[in-house]
Protein backbone atom coordinates (compact mmCIF):
# COMPACT_ATOMS: atom_id res chain seq x y z
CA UNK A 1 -48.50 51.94 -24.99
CA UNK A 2 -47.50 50.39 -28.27
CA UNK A 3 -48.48 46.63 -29.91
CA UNK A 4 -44.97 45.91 -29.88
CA UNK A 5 -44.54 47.28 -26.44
CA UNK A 6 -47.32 45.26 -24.97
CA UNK A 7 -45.59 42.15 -26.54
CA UNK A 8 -42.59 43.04 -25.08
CA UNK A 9 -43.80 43.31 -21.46
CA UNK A 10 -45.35 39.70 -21.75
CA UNK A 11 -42.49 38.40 -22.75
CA UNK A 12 -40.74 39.47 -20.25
CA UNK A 13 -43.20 38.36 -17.68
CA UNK A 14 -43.29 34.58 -19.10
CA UNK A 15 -39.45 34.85 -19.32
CA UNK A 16 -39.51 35.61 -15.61
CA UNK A 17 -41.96 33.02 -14.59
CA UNK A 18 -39.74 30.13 -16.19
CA UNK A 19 -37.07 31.29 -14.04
CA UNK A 20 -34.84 32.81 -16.68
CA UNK A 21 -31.93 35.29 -15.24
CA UNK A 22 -30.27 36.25 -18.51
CA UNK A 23 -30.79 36.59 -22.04
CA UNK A 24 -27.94 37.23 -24.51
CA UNK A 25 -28.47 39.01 -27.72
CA UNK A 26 -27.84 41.44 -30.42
CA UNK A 27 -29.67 44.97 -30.17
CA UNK A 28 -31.44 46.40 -32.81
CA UNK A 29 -34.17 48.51 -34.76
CA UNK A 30 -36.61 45.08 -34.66
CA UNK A 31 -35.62 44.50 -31.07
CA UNK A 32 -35.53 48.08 -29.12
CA UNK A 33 -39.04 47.45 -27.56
CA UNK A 34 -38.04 44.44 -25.52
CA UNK A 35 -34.60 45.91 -24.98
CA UNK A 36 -36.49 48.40 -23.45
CA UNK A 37 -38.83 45.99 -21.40
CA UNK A 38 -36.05 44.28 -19.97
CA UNK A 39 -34.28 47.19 -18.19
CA UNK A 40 -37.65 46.83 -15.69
CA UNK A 41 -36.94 43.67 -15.73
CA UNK A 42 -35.16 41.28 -13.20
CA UNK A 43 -33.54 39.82 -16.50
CA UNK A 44 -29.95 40.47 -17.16
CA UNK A 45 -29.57 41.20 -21.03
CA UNK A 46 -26.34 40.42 -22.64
């Protein structure tokens, strides 16, 4: 597993302890490892 992809998963899991249910943004090159992070996520992404 990856820097970026490490990152990504904690992220997600402080994004999930605050409660948050969807994120909206744009997808890109910068961005695919938490795009990625949030499909095992119980985050909607937008």
């Amino acid at each position: 597993m990856s820097n970026s992809n490490l990152c990504a998963n904690q992220v997600i899991h402080f994004l999930e302890a605050q409660g948050v249910e969807c994120v909206f943004g744009i997808p890109g090159g910068h961005t695919l490892s938490l795009n990625d992070a949030f499909i095992d996520s119980s985050i909607k992404f937008v």
